[in-house]
C-alpha atoms as a PDB file:
ATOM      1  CA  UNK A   1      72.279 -24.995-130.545  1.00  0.00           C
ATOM      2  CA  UNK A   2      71.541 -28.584-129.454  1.00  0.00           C
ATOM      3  CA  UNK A   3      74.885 -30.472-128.968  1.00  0.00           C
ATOM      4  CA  UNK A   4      75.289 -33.600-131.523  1.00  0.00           C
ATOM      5  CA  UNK A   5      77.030 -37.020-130.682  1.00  0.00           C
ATOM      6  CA  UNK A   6      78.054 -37.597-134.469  1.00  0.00           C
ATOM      7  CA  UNK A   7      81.698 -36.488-133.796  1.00  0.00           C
ATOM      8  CA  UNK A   8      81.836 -38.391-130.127  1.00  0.00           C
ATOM      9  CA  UNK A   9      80.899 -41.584-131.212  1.00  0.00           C
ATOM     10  CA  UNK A  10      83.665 -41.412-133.931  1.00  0.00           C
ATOM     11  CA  UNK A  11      86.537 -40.233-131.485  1.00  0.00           C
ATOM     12  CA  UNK A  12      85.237 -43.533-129.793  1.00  0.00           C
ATOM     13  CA  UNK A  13      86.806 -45.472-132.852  1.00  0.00           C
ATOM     14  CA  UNK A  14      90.039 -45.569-131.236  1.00  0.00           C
ATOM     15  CA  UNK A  15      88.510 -47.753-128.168  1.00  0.00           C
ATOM     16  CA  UNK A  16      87.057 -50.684-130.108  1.00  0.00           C
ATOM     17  CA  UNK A  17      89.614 -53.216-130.237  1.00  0.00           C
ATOM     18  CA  UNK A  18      89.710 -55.334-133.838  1.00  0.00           C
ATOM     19  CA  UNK A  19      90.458 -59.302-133.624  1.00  0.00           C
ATOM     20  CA  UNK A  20      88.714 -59.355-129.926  1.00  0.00           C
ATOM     21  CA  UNK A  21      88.524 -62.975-129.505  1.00  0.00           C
ATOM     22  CA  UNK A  22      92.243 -63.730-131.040  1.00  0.00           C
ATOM     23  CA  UNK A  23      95.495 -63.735-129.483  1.00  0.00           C
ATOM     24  CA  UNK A  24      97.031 -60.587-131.158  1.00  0.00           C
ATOM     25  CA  UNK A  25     100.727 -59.632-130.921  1.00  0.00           C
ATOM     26  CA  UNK A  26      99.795 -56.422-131.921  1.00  0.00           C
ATOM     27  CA  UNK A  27      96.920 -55.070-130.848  1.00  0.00           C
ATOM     28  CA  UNK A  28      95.104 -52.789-133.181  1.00  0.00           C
ATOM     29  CA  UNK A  29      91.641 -50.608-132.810  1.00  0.00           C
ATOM     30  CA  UNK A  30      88.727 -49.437-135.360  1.00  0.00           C
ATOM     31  CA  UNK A  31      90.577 -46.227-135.940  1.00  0.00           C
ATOM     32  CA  UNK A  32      93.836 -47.364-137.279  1.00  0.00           C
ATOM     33  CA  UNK A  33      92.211 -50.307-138.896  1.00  0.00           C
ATOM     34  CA  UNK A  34      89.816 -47.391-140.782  1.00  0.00           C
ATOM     35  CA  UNK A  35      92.817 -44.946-141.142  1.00  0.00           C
ATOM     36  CA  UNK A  36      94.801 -47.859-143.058  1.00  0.00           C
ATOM     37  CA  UNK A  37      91.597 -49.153-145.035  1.00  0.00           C
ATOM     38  CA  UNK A  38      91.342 -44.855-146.144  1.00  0.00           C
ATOM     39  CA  UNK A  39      95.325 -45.020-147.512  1.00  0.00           C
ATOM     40  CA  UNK A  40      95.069 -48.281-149.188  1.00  0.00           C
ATOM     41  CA  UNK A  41      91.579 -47.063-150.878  1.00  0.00           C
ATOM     42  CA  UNK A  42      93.132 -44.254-152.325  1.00  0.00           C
ATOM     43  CA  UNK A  43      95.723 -45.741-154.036  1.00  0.00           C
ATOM     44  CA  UNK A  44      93.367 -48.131-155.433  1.00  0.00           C
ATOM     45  CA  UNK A  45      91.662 -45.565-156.899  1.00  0.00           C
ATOM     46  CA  UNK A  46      94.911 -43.867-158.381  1.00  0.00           C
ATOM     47  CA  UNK A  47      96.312 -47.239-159.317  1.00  0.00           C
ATOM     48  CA  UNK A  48      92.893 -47.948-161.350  1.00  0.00           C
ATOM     49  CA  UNK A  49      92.355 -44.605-162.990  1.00  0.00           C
ATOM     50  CA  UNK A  50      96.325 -44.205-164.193  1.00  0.00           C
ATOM     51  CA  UNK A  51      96.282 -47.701-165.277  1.00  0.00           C
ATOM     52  CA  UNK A  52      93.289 -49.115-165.835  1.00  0.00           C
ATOM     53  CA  UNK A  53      91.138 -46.674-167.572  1.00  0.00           C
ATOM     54  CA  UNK A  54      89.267 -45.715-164.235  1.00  0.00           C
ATOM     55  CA  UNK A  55      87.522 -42.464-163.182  1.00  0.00           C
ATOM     56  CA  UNK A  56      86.726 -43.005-159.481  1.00  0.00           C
ATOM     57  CA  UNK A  57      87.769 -39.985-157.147  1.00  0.00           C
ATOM     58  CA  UNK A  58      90.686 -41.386-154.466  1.00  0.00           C
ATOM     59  CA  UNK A  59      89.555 -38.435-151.843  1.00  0.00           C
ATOM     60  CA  UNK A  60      85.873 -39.980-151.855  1.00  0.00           C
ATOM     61  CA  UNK A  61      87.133 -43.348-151.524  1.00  0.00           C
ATOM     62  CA  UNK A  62      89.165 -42.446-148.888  1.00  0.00           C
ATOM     63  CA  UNK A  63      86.665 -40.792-146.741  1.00  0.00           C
ATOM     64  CA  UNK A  64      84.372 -43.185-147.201  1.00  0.00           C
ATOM     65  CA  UNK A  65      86.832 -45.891-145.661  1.00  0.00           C
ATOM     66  CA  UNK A  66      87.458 -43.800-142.529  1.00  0.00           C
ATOM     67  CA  UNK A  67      83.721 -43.984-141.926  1.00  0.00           C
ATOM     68  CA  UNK A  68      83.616 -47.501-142.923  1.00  0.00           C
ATOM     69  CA  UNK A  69      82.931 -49.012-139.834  1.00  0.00           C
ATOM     70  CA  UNK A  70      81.412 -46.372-137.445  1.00  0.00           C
ATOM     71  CA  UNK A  71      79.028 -48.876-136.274  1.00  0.00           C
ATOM     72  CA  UNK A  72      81.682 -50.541-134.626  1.00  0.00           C
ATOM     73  CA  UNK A  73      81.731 -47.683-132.141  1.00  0.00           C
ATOM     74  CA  UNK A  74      78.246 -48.873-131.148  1.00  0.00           C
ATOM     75  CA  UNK A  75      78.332 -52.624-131.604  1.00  0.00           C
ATOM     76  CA  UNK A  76      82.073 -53.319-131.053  1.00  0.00           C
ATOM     77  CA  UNK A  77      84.123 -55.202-133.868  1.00  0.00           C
ATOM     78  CA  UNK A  78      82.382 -58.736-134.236  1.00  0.00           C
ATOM     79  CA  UNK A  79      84.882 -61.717-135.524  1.00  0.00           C
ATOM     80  CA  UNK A  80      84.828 -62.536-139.316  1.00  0.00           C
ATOM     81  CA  UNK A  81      83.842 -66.024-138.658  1.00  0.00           C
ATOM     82  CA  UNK A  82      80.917 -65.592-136.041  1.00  0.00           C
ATOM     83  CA  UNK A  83      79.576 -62.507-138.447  1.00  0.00           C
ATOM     84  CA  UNK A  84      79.174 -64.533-141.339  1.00  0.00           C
ATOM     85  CA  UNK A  85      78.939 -68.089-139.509  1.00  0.00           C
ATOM     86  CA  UNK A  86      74.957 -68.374-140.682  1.00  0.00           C
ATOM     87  CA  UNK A  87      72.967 -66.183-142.908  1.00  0.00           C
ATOM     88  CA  UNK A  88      69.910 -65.662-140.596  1.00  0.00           C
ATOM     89  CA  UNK A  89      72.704 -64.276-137.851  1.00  0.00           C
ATOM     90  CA  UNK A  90      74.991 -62.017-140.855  1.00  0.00           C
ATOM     91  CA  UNK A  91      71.451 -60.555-142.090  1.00  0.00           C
ATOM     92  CA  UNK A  92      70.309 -59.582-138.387  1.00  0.00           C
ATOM     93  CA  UNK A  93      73.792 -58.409-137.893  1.00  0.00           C
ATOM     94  CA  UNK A  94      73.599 -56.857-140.846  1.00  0.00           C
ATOM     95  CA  UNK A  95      70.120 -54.691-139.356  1.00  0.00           C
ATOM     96  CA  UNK A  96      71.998 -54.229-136.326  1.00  0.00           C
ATOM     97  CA  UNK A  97      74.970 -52.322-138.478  1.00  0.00           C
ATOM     98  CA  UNK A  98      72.316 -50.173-140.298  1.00  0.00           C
ATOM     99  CA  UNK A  99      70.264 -49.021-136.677  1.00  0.00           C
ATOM    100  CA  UNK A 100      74.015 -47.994-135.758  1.00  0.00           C
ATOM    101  CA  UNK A 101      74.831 -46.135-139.457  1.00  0.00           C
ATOM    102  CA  UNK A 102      71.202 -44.440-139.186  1.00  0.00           C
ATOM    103  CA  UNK A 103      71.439 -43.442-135.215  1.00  0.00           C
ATOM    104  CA  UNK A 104      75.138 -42.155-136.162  1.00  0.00           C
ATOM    105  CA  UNK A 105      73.681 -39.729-138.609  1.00  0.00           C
ATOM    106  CA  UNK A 106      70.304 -38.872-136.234  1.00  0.00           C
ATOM    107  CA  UNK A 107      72.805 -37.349-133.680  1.00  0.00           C
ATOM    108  CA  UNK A 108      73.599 -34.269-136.570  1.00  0.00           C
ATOM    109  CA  UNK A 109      71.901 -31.273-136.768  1.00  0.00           C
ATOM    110  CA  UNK A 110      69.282 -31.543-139.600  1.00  0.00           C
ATOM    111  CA  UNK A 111      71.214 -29.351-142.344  1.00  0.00           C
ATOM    112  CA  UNK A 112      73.851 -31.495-142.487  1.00  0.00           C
ATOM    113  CA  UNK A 113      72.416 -34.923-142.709  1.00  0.00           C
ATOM    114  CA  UNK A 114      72.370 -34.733-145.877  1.00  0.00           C
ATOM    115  CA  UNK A 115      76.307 -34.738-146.349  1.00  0.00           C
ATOM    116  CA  UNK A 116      76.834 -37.977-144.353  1.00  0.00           C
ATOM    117  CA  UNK A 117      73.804 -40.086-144.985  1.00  0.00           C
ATOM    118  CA  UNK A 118      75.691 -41.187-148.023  1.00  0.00           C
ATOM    119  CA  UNK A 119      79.150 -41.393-146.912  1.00  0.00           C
ATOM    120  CA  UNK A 120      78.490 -43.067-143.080  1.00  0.00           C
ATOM    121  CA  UNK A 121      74.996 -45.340-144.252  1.00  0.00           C
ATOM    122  CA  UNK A 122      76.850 -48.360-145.658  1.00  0.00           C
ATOM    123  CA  UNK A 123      73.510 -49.606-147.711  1.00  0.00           C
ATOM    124  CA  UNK A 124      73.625 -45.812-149.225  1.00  0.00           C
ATOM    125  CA  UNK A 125      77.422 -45.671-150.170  1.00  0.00           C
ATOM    126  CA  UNK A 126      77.642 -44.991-154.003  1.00  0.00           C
ATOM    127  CA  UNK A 127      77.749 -48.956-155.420  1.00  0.00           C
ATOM    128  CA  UNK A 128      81.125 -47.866-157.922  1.00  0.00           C
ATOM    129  CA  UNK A 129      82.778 -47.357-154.878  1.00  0.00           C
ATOM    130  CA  UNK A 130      82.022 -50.613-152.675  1.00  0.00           C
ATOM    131  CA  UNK A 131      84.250 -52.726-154.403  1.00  0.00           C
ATOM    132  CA  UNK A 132      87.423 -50.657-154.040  1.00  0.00           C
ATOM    133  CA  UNK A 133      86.255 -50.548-149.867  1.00  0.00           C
ATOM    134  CA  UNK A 134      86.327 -53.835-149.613  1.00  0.00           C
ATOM    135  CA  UNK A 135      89.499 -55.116-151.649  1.00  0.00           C
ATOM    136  CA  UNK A 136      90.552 -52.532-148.879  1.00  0.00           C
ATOM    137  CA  UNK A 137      89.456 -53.660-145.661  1.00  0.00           C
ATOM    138  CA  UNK A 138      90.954 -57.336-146.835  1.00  0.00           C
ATOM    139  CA  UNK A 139      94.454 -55.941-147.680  1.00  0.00           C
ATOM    140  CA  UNK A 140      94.230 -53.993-144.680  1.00  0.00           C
ATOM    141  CA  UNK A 141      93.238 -57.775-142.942  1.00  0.00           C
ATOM    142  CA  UNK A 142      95.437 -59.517-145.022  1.00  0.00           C
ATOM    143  CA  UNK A 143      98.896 -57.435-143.872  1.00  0.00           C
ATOM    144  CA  UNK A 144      97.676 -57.385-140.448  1.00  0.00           C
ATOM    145  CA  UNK A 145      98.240 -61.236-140.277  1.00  0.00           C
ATOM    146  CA  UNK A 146     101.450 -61.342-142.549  1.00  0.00           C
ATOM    147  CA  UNK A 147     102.363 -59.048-139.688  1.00  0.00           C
ATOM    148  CA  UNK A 148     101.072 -60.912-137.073  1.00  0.00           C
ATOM    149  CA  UNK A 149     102.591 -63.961-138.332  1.00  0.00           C
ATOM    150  CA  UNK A 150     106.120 -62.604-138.811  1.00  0.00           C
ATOM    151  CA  UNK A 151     106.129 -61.967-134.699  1.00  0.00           C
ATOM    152  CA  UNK A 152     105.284 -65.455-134.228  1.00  0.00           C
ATOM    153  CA  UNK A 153     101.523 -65.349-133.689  1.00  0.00           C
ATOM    154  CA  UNK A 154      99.867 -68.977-135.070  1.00  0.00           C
ATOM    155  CA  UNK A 155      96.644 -67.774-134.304  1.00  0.00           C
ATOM    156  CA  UNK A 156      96.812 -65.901-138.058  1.00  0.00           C
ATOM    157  CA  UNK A 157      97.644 -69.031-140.085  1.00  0.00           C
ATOM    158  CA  UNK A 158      94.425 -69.617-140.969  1.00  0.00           C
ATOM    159  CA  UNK A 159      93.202 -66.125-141.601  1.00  0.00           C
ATOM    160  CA  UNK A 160      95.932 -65.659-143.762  1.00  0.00           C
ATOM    161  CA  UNK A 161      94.746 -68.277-145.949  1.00  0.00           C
ATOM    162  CA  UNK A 162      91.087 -67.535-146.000  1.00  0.00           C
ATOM    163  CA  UNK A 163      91.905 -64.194-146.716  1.00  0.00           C
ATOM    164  CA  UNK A 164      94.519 -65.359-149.797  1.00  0.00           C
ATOM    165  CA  UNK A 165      91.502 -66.848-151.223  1.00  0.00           C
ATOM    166  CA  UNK A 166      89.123 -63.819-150.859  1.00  0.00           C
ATOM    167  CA  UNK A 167      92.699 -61.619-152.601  1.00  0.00           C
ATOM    168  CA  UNK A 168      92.877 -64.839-155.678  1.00  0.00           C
ATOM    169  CA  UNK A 169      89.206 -63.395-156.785  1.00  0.00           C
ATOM    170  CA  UNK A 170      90.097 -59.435-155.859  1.00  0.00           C
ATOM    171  CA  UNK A 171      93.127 -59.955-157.774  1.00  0.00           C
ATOM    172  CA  UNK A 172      91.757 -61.459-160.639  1.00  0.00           C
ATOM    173  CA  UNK A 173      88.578 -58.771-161.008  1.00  0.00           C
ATOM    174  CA  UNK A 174      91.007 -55.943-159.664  1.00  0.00           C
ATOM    175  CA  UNK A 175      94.352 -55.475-161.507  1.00  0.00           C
ATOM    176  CA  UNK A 176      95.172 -52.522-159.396  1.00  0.00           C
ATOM    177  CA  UNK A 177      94.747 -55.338-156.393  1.00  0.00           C
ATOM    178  CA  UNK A 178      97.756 -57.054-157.939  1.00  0.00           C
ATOM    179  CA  UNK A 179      99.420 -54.175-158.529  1.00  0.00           C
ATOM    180  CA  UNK A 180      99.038 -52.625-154.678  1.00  0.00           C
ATOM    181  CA  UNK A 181     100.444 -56.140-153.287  1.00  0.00           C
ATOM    182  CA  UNK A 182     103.494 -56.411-155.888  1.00  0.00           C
ATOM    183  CA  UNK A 183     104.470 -52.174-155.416  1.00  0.00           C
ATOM    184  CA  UNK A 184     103.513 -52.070-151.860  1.00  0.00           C
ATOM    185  CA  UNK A 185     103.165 -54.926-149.716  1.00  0.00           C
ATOM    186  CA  UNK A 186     106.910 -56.410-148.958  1.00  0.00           C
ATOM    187  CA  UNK A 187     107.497 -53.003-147.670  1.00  0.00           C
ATOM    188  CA  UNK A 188     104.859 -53.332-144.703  1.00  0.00           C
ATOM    189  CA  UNK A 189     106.693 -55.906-143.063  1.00  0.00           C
ATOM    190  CA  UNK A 190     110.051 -54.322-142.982  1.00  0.00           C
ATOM    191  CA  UNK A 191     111.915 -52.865-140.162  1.00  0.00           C
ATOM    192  CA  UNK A 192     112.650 -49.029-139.502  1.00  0.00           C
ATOM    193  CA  UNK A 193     116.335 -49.898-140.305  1.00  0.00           C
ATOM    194  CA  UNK A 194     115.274 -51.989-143.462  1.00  0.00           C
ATOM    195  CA  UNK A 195     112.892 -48.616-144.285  1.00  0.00           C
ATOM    196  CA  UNK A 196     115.768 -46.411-144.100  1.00  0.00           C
ATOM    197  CA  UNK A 197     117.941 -48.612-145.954  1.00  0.00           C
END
């Protein structure tokens, strides 16, 4: 059988470092950042269907977070500010992203194509699903600079507040935003000892 890359390029994940041209205290890579984005999406989802009359399936959401940003492992992790600086750049970008998805999900073996076009292809993910992926990814943004900023680091001032505004709309459209930040939030920032407390 002919050997696919599909699997190699996502145990690559771990190598791409997020926030590359910011001072970070804590430095954090496409893996964890995808691993984190796949927890909070699932609660979403529960949070939403138990509360909020919803019916999307937490396991799908989940695995389609961890595959989120697989293009990174090609293209690296670009900075929120450059990526969407000018429209003409995001859109090529944008191609750029897609070439990656599509090449990812060349590299399988032809029967199982099928089962990841879906899931990997961002322009192909199921459209019920990308709104609960990205209130995601900013949480996932947003604690990273509460954290960030509770070590010191200056450099996430102004992320945090770009990304409060971004959480004032999720919030607002989203209950079960509201309701991750006020149940879980706080909690992220504590200390083992506080944890254990």
């Amino acid at each position: 059988m002919k050997q696919s890359a599909f699997v190699a390029w996502i145990f690559r994940m771990p190598l791409i470092k997020r926030w590359g041209l910011m001072h970070c205290i804590k430095p954090e890579n496409v893996a964890e950042h995808s691993h984190q984005v796949a927890v909070i999406a699932h609660l979403l989802c529960v949070i939403k269907n138990e509360r909020y009359g919803g019916d999307l399936n937490p396991e799908k959401a989940a695995t389609l977070a961890i595959f989120h940003e697989i293009s990174e492992s090609k293209l690296q992790d670009l900075n929120h500010v450059v990526k969407y600086h000018n429209k003409d750049f995001t859109k090529q970008y944008k191609s750029l992203e897609h070439l990656a998805e599509q090449e990812c999900v060349d590299t399988l073996p032809q029967d199982l194509k099928k089962y990841y076009s879906n899931i990997v292809i961002q322009n192909d993910v199921d459209p019920a699903y990308r709104p609960v992926l990205k209130a995601a990814d900013t949480i996932s943004a947003y604690l990273k600079s509460l954290d960030e900023q509770k070590f010191g680091n200056v450099e996430f001032d102004y992320v945090r507040k770009n990304i409060e505004k971004k959480l004032f709309s999720l919030k607002r459209d989203y209950p079960e935003v509201d309701d991750f930040l006020k149940v879980f939030a706080k909690n992220c920032l504590a200390s083992i000892d506080e944890l254990a407390s």
